[in-house]
C-alpha atoms as a PDB file:
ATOM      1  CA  UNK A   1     -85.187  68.488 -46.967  1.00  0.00           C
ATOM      2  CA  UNK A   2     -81.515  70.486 -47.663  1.00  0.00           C
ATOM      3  CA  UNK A   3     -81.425  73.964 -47.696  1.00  0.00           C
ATOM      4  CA  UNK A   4     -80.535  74.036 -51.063  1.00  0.00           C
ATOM      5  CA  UNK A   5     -83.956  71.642 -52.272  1.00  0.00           C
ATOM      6  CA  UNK A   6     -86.107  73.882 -50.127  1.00  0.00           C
ATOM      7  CA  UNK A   7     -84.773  76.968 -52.059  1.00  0.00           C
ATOM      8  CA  UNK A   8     -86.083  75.318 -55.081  1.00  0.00           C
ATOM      9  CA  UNK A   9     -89.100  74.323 -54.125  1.00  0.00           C
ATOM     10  CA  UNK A  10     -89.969  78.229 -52.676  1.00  0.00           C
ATOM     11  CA  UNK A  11     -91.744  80.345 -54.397  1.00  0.00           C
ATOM     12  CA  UNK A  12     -90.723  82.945 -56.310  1.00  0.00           C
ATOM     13  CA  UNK A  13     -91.581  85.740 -54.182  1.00  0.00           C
ATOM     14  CA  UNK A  14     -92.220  83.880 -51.116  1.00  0.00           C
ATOM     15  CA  UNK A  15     -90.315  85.237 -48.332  1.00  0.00           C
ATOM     16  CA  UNK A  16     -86.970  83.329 -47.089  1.00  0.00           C
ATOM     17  CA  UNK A  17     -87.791  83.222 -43.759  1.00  0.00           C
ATOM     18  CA  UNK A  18     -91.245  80.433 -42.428  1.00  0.00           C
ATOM     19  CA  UNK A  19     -93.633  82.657 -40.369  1.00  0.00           C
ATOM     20  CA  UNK A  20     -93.245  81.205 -36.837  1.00  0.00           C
ATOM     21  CA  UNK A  21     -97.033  80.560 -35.577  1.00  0.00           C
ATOM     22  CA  UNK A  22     -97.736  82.720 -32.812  1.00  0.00           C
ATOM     23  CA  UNK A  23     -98.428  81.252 -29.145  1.00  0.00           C
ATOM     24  CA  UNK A  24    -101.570  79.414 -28.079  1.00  0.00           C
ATOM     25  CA  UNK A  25    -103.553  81.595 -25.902  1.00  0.00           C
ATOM     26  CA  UNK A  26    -104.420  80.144 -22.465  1.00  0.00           C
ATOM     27  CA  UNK A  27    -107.550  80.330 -20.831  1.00  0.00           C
ATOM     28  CA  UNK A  28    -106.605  81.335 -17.469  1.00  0.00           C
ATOM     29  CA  UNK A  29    -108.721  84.514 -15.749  1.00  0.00           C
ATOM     30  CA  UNK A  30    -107.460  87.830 -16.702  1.00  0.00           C
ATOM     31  CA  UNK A  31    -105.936  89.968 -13.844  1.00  0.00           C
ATOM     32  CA  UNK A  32    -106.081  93.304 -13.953  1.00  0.00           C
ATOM     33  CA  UNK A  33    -103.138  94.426 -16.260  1.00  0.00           C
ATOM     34  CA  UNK A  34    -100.680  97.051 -14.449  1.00  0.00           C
ATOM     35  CA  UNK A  35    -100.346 100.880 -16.245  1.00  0.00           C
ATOM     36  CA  UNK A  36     -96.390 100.470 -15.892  1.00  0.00           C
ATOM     37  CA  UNK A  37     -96.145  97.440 -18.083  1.00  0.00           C
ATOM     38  CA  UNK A  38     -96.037  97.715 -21.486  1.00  0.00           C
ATOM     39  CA  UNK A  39     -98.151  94.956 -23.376  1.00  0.00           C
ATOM     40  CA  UNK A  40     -96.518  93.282 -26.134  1.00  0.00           C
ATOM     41  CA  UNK A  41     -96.953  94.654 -29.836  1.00  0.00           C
ATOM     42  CA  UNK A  42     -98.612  91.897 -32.317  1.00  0.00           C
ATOM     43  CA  UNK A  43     -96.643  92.777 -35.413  1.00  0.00           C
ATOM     44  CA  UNK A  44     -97.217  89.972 -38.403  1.00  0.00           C
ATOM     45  CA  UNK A  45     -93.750  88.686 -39.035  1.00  0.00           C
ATOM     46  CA  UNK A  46     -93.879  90.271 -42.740  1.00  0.00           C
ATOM     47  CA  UNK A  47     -95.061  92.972 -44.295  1.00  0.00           C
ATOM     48  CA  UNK A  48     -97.681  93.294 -46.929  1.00  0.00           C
ATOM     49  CA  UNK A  49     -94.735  94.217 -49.676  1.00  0.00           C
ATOM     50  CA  UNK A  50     -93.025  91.230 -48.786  1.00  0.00           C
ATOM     51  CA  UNK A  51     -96.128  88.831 -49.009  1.00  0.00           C
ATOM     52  CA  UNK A  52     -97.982  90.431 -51.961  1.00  0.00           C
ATOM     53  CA  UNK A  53     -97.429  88.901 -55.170  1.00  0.00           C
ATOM     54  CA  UNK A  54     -95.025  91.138 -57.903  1.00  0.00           C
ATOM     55  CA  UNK A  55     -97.280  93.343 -60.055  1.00  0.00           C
ATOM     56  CA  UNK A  56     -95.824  91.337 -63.432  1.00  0.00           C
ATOM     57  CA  UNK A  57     -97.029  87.782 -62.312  1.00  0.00           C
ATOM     58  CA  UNK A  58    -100.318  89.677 -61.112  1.00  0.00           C
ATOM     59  CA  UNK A  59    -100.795  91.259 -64.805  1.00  0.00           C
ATOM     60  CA  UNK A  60    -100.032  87.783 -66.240  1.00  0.00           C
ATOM     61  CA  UNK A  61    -102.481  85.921 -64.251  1.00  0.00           C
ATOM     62  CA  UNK A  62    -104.987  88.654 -64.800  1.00  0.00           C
ATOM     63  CA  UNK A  63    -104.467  88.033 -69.069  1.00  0.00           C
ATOM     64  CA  UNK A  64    -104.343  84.364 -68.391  1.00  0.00           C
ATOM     65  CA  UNK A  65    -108.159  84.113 -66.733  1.00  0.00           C
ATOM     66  CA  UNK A  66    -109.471  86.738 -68.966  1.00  0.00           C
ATOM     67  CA  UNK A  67    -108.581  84.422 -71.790  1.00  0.00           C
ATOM     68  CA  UNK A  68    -109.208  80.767 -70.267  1.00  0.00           C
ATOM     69  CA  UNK A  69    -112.606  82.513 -68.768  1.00  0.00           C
ATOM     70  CA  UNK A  70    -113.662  84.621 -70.704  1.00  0.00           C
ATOM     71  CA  UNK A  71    -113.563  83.076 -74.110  1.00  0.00           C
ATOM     72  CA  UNK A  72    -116.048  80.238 -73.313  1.00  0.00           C
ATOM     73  CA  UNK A  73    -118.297  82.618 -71.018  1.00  0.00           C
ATOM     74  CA  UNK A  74    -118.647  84.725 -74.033  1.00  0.00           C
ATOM     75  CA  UNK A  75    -119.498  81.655 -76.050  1.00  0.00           C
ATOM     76  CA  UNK A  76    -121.539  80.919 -73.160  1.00  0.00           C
ATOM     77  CA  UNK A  77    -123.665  84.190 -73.681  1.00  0.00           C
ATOM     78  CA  UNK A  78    -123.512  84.062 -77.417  1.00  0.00           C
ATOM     79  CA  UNK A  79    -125.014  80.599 -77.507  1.00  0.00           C
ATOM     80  CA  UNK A  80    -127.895  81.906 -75.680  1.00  0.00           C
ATOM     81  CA  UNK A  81    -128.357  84.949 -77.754  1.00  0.00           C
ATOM     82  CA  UNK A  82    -128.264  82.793 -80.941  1.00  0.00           C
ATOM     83  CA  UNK A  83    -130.517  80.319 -79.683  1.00  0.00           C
ATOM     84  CA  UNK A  84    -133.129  82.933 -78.996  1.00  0.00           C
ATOM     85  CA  UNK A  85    -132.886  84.623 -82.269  1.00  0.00           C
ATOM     86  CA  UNK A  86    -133.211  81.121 -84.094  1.00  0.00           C
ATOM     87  CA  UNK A  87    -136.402  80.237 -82.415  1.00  0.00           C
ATOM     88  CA  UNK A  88    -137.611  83.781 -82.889  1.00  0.00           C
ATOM     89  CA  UNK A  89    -137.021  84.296 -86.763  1.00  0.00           C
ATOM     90  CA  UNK A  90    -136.816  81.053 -88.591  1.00  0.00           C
ATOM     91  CA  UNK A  91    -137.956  77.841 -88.288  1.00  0.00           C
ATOM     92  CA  UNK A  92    -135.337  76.202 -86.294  1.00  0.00           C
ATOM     93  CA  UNK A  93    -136.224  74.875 -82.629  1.00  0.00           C
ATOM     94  CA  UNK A  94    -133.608  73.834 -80.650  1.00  0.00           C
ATOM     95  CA  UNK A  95    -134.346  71.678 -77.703  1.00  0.00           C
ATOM     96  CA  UNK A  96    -134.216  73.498 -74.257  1.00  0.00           C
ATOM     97  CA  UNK A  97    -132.275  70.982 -72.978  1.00  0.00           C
ATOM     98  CA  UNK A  98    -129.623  70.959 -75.567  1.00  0.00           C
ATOM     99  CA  UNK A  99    -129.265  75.098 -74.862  1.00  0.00           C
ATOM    100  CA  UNK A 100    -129.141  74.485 -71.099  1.00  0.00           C
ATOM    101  CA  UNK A 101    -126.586  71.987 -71.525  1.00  0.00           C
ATOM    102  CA  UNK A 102    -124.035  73.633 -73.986  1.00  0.00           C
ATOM    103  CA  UNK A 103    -124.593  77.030 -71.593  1.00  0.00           C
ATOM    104  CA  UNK A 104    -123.712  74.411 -68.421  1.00  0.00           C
ATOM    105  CA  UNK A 105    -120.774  73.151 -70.035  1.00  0.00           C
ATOM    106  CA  UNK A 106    -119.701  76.273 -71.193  1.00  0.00           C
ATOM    107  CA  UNK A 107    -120.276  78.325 -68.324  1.00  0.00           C
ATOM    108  CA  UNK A 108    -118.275  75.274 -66.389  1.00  0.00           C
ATOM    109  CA  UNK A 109    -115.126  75.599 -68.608  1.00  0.00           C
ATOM    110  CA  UNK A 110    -115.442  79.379 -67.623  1.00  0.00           C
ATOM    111  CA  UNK A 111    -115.291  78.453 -63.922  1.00  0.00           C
ATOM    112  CA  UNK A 112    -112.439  76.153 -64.450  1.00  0.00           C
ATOM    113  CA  UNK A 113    -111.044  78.354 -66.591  1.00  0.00           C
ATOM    114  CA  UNK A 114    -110.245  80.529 -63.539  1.00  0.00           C
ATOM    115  CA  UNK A 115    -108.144  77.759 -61.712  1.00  0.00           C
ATOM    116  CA  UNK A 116    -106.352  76.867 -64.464  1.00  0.00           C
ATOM    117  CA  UNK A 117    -105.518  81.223 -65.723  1.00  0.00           C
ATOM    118  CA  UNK A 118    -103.931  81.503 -62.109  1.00  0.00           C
ATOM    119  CA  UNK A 119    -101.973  78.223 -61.871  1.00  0.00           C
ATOM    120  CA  UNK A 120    -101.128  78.163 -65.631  1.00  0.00           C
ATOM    121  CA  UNK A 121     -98.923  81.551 -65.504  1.00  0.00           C
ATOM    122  CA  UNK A 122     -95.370  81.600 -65.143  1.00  0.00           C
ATOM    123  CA  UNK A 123     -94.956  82.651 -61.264  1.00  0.00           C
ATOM    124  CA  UNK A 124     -91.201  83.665 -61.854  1.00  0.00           C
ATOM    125  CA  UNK A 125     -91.070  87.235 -62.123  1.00  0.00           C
ATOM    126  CA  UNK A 126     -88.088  87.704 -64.904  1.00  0.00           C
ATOM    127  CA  UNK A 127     -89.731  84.033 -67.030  1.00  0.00           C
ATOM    128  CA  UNK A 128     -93.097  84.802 -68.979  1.00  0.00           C
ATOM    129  CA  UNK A 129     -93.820  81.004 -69.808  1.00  0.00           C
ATOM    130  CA  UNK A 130     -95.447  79.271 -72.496  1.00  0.00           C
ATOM    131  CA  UNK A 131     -98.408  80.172 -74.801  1.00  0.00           C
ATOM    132  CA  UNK A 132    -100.770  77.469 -73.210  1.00  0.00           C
ATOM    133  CA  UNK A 133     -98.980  77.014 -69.532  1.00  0.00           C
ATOM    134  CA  UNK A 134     -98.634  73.019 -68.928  1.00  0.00           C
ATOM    135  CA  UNK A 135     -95.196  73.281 -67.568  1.00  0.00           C
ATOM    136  CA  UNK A 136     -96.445  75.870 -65.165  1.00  0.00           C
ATOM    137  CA  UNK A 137     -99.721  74.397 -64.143  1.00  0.00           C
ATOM    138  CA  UNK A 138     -97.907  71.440 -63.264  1.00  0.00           C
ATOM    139  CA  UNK A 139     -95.098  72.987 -62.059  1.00  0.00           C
ATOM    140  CA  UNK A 140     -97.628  75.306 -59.428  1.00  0.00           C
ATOM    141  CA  UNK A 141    -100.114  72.786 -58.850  1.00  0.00           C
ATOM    142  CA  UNK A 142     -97.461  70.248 -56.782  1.00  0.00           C
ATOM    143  CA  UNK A 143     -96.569  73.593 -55.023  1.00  0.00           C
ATOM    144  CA  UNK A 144    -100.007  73.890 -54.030  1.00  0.00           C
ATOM    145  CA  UNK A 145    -100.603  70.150 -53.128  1.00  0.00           C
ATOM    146  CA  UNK A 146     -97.211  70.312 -51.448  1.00  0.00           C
ATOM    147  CA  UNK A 147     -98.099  73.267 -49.072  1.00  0.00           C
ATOM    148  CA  UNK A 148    -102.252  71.344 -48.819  1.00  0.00           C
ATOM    149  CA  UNK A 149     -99.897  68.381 -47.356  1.00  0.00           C
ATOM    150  CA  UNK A 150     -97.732  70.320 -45.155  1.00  0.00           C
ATOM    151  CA  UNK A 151    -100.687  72.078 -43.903  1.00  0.00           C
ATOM    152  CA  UNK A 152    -102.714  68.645 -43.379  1.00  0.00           C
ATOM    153  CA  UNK A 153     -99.924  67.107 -41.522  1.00  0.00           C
ATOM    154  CA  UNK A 154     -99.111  70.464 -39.280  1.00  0.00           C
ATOM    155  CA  UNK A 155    -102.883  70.281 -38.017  1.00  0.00           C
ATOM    156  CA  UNK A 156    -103.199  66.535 -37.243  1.00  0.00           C
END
């Protein structure tokens, strides 16, 4: 991979530099450390600033679930409290199974809903993206699978 492909494929606001992974410890007995030397400091290679994500993709994301999650939880909720007040004052009985079933599938759209806020929103700070996100969902999720792969391959 070029420099130039891997500057691409970077997030946003991920930091320039790869953290390097810090040394294996071995198991060897412990001697009594000496007062004169001074131990190493364990400083994480970057700083919370520098690995937090920008407060404007935050704010986005944040919008993006509340919509994608909580539009079908609500329906979720209000299909319960209509079902109840059917079966309460008129003569219409819905079958149990039909209520748990719309509440399952909407409660599951909520859930997925979640996944899709985050990965749907624009993580370029100065782009806002489009009304629905498909470019950026697919756009983020082969940054994800890339960095699952990476990961996969580092650990075998």
């Amino acid at each position: 991979m070029s420099a130039e492909e891997s500057e691409r494929s970077r997030l946003p606001f991920e930091p320039k530099t790869k953290r390097q992974k810090p040394p294996k410890a071995i198991s060897k007995p412990q001697a009594q450390p000496k007062a004169n030397v001074k131990q190493p400091s364990k400083q994480p290679p970057f700083n919370k600033q520098e690995m937090a994500i920008p407060q404007v993709v935050s704010q986005r994301m944040i919008r993006r679930v509340a919509v994608f999650c909580g539009v079908p939880t609500a329906l979720g909720i209000t299909t319960l409290v209509v079902s109840y007040l059917l079966a309460i004052y008129s003569e219409i009985q819905l079958p149990p199974i039909a209520v748990l079933l719309v509440n399952m599938g909407l409660f599951g759209i909520g859930v997925v809903g979640i996944t899709y806020g985050v990965l749907s929103a624009s993580w370029d700070e100065e782009r806002a993206g489009s009304l629905l996100g498909l470019g950026e969902f697919s756009t983020n999720w082969g940054r994800m699978l890339e960095v699952w792969r990476e990961t996969r391959q580092k650990n075998v």
